[in-house]
C-alpha atoms as a PDB file:
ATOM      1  CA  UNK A   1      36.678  51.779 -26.119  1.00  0.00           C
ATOM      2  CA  UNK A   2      38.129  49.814 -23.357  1.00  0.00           C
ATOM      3  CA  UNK A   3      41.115  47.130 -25.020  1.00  0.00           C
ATOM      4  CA  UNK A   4      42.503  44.327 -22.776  1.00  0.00           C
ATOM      5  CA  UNK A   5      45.282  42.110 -23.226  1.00  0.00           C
ATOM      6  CA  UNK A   6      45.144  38.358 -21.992  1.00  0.00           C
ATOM      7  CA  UNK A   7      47.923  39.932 -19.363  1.00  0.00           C
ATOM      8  CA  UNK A   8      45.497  42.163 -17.849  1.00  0.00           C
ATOM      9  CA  UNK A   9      42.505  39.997 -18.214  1.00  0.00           C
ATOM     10  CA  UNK A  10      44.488  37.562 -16.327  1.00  0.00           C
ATOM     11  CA  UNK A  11      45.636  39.835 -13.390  1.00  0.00           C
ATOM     12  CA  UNK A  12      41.592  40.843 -13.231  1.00  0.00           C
ATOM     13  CA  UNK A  13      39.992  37.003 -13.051  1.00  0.00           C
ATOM     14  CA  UNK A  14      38.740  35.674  -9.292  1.00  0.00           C
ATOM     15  CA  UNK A  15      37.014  32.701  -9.513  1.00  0.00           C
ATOM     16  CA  UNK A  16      35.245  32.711  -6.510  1.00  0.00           C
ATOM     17  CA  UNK A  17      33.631  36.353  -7.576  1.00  0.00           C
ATOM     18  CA  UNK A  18      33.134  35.279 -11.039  1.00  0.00           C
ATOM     19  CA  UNK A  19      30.985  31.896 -10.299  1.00  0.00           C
ATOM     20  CA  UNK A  20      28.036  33.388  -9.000  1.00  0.00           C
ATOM     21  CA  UNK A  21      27.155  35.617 -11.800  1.00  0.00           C
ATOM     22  CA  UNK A  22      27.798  32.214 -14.365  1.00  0.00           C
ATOM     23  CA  UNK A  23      25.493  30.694 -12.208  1.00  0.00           C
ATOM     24  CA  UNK A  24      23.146  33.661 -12.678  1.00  0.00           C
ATOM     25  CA  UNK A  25      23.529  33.083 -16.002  1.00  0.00           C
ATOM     26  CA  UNK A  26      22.640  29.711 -15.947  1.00  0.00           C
ATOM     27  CA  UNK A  27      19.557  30.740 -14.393  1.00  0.00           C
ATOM     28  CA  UNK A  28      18.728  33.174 -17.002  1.00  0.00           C
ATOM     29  CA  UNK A  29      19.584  31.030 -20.129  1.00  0.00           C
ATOM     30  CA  UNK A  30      17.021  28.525 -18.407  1.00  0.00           C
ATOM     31  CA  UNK A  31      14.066  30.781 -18.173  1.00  0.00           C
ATOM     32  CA  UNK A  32      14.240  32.323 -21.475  1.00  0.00           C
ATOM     33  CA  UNK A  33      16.035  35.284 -20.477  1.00  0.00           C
ATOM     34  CA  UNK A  34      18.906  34.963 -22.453  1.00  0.00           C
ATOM     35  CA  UNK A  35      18.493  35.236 -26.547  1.00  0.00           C
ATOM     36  CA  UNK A  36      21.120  32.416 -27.521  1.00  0.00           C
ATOM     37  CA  UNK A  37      21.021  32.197 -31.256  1.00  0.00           C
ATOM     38  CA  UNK A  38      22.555  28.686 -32.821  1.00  0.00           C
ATOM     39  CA  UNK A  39      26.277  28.198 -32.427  1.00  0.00           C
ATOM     40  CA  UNK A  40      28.490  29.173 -35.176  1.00  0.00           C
ATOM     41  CA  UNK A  41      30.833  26.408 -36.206  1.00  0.00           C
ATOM     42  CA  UNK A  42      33.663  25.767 -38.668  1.00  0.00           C
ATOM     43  CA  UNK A  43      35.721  22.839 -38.722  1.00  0.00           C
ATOM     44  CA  UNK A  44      39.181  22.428 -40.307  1.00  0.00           C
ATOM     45  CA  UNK A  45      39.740  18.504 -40.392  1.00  0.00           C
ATOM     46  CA  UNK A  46      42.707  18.088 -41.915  1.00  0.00           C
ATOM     47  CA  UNK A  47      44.083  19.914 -38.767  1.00  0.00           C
ATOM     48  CA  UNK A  48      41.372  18.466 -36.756  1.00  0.00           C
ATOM     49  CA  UNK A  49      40.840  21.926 -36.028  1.00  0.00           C
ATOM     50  CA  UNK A  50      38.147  24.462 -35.258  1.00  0.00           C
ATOM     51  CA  UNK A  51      36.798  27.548 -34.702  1.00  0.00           C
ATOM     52  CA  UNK A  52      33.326  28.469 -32.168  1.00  0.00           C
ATOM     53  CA  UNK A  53      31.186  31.527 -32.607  1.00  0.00           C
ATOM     54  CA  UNK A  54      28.938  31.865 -29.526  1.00  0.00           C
ATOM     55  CA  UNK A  55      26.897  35.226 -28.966  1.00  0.00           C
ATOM     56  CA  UNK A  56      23.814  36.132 -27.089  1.00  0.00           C
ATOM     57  CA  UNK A  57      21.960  39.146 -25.136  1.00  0.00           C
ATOM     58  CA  UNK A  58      20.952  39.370 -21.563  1.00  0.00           C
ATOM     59  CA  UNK A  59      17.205  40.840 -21.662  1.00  0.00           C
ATOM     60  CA  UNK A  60      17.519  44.129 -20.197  1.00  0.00           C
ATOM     61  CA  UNK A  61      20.987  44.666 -20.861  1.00  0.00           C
ATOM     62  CA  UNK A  62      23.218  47.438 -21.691  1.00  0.00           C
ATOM     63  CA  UNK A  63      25.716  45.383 -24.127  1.00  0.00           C
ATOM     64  CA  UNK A  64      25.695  42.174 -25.917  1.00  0.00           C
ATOM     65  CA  UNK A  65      28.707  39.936 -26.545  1.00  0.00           C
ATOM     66  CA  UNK A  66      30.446  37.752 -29.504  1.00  0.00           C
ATOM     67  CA  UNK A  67      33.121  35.462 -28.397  1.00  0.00           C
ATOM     68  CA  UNK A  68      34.993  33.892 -31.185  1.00  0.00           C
ATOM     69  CA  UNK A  69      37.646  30.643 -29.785  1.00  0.00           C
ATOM     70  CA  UNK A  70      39.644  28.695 -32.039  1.00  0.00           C
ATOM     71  CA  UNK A  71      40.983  25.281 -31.199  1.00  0.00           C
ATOM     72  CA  UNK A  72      43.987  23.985 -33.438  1.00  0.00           C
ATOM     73  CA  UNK A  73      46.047  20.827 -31.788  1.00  0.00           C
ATOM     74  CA  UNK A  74      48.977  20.816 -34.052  1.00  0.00           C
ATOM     75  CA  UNK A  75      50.008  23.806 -33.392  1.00  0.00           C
ATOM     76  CA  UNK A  76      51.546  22.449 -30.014  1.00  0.00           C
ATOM     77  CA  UNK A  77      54.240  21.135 -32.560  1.00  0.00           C
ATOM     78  CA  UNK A  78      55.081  24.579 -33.183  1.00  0.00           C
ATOM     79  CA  UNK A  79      55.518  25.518 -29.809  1.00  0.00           C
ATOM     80  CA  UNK A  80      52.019  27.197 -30.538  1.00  0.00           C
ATOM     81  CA  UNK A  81      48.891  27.739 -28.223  1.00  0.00           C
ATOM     82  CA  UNK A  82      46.592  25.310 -28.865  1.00  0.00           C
ATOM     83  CA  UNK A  83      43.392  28.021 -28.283  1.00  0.00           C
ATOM     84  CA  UNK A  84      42.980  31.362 -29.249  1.00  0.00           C
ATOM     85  CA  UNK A  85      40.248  33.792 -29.645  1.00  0.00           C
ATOM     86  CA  UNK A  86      38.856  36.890 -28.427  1.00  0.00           C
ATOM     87  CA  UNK A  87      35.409  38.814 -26.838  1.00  0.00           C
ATOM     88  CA  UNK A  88      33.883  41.574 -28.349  1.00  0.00           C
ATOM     89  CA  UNK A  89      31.296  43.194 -25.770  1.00  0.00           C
ATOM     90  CA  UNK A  90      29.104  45.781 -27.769  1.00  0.00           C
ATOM     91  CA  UNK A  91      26.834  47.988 -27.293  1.00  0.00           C
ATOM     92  CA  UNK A  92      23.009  47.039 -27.249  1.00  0.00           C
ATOM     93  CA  UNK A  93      21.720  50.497 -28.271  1.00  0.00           C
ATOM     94  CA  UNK A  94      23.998  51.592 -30.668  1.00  0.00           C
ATOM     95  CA  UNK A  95      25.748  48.546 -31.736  1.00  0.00           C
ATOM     96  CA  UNK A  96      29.228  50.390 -30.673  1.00  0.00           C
ATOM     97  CA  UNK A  97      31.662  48.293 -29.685  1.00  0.00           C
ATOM     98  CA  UNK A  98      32.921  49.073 -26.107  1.00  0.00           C
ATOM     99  CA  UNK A  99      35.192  46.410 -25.047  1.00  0.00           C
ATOM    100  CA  UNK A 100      37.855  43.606 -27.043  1.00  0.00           C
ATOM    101  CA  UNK A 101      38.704  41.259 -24.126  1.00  0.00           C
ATOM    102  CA  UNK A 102      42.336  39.691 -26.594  1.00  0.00           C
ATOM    103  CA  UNK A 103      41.708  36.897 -24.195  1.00  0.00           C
ATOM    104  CA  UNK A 104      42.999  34.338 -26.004  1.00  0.00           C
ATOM    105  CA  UNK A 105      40.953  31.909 -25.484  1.00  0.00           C
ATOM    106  CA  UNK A 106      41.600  32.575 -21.438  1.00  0.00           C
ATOM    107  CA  UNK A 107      37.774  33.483 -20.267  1.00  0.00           C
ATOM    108  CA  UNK A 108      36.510  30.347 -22.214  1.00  0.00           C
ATOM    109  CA  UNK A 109      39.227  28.139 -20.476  1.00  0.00           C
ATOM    110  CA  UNK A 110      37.783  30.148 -17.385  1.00  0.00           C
ATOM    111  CA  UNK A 111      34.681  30.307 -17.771  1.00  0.00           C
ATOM    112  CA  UNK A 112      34.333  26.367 -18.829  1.00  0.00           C
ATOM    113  CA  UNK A 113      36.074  25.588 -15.480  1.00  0.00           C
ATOM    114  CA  UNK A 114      33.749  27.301 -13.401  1.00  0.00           C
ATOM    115  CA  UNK A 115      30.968  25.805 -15.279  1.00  0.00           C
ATOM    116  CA  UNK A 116      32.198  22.449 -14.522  1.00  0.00           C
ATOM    117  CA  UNK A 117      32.828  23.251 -10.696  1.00  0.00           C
ATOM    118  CA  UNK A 118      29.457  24.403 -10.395  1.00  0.00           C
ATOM    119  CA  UNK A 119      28.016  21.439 -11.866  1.00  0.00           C
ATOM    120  CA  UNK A 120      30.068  18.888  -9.883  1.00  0.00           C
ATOM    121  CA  UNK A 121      28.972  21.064  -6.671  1.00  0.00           C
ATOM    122  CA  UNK A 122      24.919  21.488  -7.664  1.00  0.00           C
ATOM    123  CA  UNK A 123      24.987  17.147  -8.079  1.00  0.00           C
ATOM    124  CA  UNK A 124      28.118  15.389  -6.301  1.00  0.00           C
ATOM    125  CA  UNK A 125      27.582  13.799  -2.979  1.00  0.00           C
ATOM    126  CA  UNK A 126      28.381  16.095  -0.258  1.00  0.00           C
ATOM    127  CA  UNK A 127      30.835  13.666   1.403  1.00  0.00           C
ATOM    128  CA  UNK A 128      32.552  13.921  -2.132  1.00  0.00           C
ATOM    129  CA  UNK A 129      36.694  14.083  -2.034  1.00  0.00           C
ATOM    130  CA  UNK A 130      38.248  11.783  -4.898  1.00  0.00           C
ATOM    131  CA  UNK A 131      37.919  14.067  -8.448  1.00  0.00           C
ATOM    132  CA  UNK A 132      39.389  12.152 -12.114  1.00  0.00           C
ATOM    133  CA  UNK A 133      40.497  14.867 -14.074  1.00  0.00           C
ATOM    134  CA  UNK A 134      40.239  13.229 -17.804  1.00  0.00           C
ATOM    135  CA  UNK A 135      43.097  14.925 -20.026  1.00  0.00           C
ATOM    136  CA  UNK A 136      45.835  16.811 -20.194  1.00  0.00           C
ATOM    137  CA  UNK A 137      45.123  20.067 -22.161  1.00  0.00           C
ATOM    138  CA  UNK A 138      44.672  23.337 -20.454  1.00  0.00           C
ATOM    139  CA  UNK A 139      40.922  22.746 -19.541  1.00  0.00           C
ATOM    140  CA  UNK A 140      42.402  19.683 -17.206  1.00  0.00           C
ATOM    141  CA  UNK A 141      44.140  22.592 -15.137  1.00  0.00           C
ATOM    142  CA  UNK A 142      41.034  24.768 -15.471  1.00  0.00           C
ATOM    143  CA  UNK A 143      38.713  22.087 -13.725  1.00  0.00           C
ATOM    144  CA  UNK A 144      41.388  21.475 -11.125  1.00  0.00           C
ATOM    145  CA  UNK A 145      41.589  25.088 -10.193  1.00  0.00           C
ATOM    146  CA  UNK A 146      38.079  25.758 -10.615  1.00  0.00           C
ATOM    147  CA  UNK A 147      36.589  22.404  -8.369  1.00  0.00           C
ATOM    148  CA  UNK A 148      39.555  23.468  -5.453  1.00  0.00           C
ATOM    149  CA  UNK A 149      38.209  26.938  -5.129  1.00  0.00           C
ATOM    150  CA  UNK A 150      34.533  26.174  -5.467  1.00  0.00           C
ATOM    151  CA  UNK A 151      33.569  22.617  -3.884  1.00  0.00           C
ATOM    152  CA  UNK A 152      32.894  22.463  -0.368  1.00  0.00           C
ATOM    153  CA  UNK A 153      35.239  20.152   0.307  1.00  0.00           C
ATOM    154  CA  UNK A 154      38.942  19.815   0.366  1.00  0.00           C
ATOM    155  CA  UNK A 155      39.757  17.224  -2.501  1.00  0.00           C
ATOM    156  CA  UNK A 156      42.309  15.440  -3.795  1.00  0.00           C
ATOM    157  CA  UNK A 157      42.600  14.832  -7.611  1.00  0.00           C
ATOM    158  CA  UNK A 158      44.078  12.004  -9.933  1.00  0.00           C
ATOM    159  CA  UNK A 159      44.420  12.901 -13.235  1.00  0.00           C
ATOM    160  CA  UNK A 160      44.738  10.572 -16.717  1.00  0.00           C
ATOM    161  CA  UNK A 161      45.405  11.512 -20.038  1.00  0.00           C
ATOM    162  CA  UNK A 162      46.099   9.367 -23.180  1.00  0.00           C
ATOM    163  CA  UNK A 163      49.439  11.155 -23.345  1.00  0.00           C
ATOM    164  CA  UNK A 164      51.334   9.237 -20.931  1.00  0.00           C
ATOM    165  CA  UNK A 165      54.078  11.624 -20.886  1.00  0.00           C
ATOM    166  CA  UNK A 166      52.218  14.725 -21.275  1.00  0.00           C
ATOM    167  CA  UNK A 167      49.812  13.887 -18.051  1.00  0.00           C
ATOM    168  CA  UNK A 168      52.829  12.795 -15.802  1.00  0.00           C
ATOM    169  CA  UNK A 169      54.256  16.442 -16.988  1.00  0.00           C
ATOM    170  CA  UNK A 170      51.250  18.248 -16.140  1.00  0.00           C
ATOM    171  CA  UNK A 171      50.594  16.355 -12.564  1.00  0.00           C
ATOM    172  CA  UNK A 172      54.184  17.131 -11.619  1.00  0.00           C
ATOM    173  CA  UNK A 173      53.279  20.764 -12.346  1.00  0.00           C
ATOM    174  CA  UNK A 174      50.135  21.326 -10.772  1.00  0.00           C
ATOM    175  CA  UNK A 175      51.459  19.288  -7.153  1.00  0.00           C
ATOM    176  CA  UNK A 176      53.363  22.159  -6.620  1.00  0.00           C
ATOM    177  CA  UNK A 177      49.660  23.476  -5.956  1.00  0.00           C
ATOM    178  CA  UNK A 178      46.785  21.199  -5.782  1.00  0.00           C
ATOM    179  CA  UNK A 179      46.684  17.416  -4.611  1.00  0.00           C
ATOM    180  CA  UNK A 180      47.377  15.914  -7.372  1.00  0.00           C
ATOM    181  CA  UNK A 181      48.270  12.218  -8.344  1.00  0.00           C
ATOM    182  CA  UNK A 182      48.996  10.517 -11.746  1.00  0.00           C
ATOM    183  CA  UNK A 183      46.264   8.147 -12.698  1.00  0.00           C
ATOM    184  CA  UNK A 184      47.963   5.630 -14.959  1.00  0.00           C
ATOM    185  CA  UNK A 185      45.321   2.718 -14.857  1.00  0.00           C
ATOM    186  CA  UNK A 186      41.728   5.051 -16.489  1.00  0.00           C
ATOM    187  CA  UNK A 187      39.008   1.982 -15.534  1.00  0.00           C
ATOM    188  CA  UNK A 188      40.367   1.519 -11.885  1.00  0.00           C
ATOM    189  CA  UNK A 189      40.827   5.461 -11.589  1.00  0.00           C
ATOM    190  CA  UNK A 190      37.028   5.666 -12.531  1.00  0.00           C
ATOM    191  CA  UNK A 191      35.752   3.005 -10.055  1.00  0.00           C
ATOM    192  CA  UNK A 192      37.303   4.653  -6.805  1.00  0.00           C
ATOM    193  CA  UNK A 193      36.386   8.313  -8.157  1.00  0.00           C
ATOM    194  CA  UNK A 194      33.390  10.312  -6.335  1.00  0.00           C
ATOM    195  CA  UNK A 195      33.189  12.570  -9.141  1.00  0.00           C
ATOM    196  CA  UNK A 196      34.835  12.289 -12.881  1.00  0.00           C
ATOM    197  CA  UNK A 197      35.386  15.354 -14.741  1.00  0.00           C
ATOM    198  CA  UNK A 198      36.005  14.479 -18.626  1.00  0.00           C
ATOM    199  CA  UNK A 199      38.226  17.106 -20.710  1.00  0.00           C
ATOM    200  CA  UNK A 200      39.194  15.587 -24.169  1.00  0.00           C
ATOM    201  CA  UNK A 201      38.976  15.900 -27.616  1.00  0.00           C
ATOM    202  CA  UNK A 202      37.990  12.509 -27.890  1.00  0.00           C
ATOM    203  CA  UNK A 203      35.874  11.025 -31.040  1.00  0.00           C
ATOM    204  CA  UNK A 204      35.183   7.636 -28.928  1.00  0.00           C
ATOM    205  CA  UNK A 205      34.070   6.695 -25.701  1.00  0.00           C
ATOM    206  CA  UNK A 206      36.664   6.704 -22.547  1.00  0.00           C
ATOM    207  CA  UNK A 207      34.988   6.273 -19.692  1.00  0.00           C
ATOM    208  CA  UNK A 208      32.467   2.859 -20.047  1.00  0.00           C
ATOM    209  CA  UNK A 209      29.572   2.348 -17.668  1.00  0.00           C
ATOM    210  CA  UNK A 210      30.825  -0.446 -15.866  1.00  0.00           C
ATOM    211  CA  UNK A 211      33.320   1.152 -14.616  1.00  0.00           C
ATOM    212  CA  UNK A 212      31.238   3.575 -12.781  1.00  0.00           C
ATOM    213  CA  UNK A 213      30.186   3.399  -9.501  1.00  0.00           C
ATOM    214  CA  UNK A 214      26.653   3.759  -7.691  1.00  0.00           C
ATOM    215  CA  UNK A 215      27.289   7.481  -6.391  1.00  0.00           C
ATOM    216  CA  UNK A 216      29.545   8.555  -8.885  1.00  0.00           C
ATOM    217  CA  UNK A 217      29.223  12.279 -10.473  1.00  0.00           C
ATOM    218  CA  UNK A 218      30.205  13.297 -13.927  1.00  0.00           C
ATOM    219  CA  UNK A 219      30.639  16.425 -15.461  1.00  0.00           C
ATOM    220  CA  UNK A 220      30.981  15.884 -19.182  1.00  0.00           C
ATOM    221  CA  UNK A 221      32.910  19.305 -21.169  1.00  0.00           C
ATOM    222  CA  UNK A 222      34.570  17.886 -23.705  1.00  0.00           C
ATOM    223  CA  UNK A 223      31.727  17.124 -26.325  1.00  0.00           C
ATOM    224  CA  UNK A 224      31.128  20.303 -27.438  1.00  0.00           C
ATOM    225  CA  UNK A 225      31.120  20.209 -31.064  1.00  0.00           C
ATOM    226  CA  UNK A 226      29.575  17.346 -33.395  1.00  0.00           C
ATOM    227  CA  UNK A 227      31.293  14.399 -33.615  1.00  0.00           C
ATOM    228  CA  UNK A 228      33.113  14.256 -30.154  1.00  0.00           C
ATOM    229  CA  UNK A 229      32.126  11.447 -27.492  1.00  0.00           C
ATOM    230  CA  UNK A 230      33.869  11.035 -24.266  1.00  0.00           C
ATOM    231  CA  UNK A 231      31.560   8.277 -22.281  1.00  0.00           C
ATOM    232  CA  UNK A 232      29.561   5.146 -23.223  1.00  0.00           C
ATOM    233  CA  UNK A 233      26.139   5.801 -23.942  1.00  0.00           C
ATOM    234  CA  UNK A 234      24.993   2.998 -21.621  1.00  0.00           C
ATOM    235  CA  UNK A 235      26.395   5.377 -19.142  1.00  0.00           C
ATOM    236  CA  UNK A 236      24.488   8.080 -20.136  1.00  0.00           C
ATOM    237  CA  UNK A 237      21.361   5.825 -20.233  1.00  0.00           C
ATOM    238  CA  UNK A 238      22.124   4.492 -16.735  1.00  0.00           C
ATOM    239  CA  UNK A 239      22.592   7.562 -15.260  1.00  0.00           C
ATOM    240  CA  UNK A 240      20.019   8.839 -12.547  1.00  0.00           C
ATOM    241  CA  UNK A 241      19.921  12.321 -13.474  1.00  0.00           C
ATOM    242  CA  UNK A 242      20.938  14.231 -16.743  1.00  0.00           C
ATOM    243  CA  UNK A 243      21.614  18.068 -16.478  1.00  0.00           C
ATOM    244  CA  UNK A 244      22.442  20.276 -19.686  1.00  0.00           C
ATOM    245  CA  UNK A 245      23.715  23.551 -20.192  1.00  0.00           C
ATOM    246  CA  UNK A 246      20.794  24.313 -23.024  1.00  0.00           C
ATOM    247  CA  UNK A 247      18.634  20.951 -23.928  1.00  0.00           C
ATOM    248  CA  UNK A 248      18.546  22.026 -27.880  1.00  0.00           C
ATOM    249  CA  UNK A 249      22.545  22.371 -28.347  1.00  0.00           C
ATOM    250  CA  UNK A 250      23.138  19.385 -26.180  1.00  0.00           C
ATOM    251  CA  UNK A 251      20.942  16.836 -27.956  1.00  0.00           C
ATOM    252  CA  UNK A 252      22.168  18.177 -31.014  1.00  0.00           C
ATOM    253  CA  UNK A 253      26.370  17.692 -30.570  1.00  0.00           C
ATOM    254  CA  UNK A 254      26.446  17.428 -27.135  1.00  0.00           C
ATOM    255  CA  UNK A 255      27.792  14.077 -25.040  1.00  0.00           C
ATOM    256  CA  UNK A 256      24.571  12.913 -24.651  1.00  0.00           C
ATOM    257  CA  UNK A 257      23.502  13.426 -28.323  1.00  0.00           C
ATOM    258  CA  UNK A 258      24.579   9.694 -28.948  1.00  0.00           C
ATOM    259  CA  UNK A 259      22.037   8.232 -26.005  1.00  0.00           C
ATOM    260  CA  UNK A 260      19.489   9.917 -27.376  1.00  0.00           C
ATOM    261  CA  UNK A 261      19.873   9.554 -31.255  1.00  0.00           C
ATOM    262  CA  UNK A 262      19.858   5.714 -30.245  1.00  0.00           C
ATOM    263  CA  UNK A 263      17.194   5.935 -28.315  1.00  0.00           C
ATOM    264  CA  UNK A 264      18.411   5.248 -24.786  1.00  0.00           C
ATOM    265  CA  UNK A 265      17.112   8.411 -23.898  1.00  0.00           C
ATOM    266  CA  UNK A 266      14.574  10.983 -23.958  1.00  0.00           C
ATOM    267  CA  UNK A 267      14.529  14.730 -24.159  1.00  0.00           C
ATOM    268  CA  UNK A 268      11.938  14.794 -21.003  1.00  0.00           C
ATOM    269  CA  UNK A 269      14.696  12.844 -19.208  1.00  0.00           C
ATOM    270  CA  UNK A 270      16.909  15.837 -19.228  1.00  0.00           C
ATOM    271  CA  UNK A 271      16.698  19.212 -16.950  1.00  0.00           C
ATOM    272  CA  UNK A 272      18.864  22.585 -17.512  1.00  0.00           C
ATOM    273  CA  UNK A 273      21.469  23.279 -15.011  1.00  0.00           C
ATOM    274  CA  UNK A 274      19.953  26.702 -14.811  1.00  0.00           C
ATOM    275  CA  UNK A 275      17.060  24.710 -13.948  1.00  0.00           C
ATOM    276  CA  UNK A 276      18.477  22.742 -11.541  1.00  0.00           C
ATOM    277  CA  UNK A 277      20.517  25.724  -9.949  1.00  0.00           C
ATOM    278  CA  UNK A 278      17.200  27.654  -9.461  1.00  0.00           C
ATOM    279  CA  UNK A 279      15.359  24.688  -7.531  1.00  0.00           C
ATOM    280  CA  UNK A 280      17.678  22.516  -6.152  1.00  0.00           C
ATOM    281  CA  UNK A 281      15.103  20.121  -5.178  1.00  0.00           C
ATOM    282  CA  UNK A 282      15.097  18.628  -8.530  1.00  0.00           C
ATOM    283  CA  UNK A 283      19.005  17.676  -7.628  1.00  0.00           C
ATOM    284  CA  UNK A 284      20.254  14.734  -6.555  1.00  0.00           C
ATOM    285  CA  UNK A 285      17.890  12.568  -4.139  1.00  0.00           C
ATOM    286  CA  UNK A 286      20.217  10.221  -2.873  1.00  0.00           C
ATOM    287  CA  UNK A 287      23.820   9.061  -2.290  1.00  0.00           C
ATOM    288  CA  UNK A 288      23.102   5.787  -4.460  1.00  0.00           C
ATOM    289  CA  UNK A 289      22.144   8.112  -7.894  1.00  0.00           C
ATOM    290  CA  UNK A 290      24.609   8.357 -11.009  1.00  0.00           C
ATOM    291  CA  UNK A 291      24.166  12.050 -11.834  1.00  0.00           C
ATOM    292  CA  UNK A 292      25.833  13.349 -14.664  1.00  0.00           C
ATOM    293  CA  UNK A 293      25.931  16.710 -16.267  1.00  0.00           C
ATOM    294  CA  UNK A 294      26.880  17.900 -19.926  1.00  0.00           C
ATOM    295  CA  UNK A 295      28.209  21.153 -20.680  1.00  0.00           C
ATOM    296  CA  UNK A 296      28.049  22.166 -24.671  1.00  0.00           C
ATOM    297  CA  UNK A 297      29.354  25.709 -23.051  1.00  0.00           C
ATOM    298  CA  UNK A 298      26.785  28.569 -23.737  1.00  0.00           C
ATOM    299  CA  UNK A 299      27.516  32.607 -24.754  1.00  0.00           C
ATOM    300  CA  UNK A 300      25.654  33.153 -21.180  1.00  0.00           C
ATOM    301  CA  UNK A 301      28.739  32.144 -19.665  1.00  0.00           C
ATOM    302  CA  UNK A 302      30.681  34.143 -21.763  1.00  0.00           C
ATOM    303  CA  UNK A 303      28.396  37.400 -21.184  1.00  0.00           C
ATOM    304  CA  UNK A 304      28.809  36.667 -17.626  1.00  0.00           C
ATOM    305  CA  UNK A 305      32.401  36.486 -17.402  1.00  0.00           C
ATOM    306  CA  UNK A 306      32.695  39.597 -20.052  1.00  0.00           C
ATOM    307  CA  UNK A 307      30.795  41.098 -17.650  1.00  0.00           C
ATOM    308  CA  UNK A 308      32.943  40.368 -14.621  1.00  0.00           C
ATOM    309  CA  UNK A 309      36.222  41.271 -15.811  1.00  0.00           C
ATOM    310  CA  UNK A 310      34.787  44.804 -16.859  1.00  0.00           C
ATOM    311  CA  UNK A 311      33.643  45.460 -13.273  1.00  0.00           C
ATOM    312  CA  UNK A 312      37.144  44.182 -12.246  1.00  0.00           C
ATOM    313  CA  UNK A 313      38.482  46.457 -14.484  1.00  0.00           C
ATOM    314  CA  UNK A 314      36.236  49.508 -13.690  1.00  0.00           C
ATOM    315  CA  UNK A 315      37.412  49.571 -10.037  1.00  0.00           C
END
């Protein structure tokens, strides 16, 4: 049985290798391909904490995979990780385990970055170049990383976070690398952005429709558990094209799950990315269209990067 630390994992991870087999996955999950059984869920509120449980089988493959990622936000107060977790890859003929990726909650980080990259690239203009990063927790690096290596285009990024301090301490961090600025002013960040990538924990909306431009992209990973809302429902509703990660989990507790259980939308509005990725035809039409994209985060993605990182490892 193969063990890896997050150490090794780490030294192991390539984006650019790693995207196209999410996007395979994508494709997959989309078609039926992938048996995704209902997310496992327990919340902790009076820590305003939680724990995932996302699993699922590739048709046709050797090994299936449970990741289990735990989110607690207080623990930052004792100089704790926020995330944790780990991936069990097992066997899908004997049920023997074979791998524990002690990840710590790095390949969902990952793997939600990429996700988010690929989405901005399937639907943003193609003359895109101004990315808002919305929030300051370790996702807000991932999508910085992940959009730099992955987007056509060289960009340059502001980013905004409702921690004043802790965004000004993560911008001054991540200029040592990327081109990044310190977005103090959220509704005037939003109306010069080509594409706005939201990354919060938030219960309420942050990003309102009028401050949205005709053109603008958004790719929407912070909603990923019931209860959490990161952009104004009118926005969903006035947005040109919807893409999901998987239609059922989305409408359920996904960002647009509030559009649609007030009726501003309907579930024929929405196409998978999968969907999208596999005829891009369906994408965006035309540099005026709001496109926007919601990612609940699937246990495709996490077969997929499972997968990766024991190739990586194998060689």
């Amino acid at each position: 049985m193969i063990s890896l630390s997050r150490k090794e994992i780490e030294a192991l991870i390539d984006l650019r290798n790693i995207a196209p087999a999410i996007e395979d996955a994508y494709r997959a999950a989309s078609v039926g391909e992938v048996n995704l059984p209902p997310v496992g869920h327990i919340t902790f509120p009076d820590l305003n904490a939680d724990c995932h449980i996302k699993y699922g089988y590739l048709s046709g493959s050797e090994s299936f995979v449970i990741k289990v990622a735990t989110g607690f936000p207080t623990n930052t107060a004792q100089d704790l990780e926020k995330g944790n977790g780990l991936v069990l890859v097992m066997s899908a003929k004997t049920g023997a385990v074979q791998a524990v990726l002690h990840d710590e909650m790095l390949l969902t980080d990952v793997r939600t970055g990429i996700g988010g990259a690929i989405a901005s690239r399937a639907l943003a203009r193609s003359d895109s170049q101004c990315v808002l990063i919305v929030g300051t927790g370790p996702q807000a690096q991932r999508q910085i990383e992940a959009h730099a290596a992955l987007m056509p285009n060289p960009l340059r990024f502001e980013l905004w976070g409702r921690n004043a301090n802790r965004a000004g301490e993560l911008v001054e961090t991540l200029s040592k690398e990327f081109d990044v600025n310190n977005a103090k002013d959220l509704e005037k960040a939003a109306k010069r952005a080509d594409i706005i990538v939201t990354a919060t924990g938030a219960t309420a909306p942050l990003i309102h429709s009028d401050w949205v431009k005709a053109g603008t992209h958004i790719t929407a990973v912070g909603a990923d558990a019931p209860g959490k809302q990161e952009l104004d429902p009118a926005l969903v509703a006035r947005a040109d094209l919807i893409a999901v990660d998987l239609v059922s989990q989305c409408l359920d507790h996904g960002e647009i799950s509030h559009a649609f259980q007030a009726g501003l939308i309907r579930a024929n509005d929405i196409i998978e990315l999968g969907a999208l990725l596999g005829s891009p035809q369906s994408g965006r039409s035309t540099d005026e269209q709001i496109t926007l994209v919601d990612l609940t985060g699937i246990a495709a993605q996490d077969i997929a990067i499972a997968s990766s990182i024991l190739d990586a490892h194998a060689k």
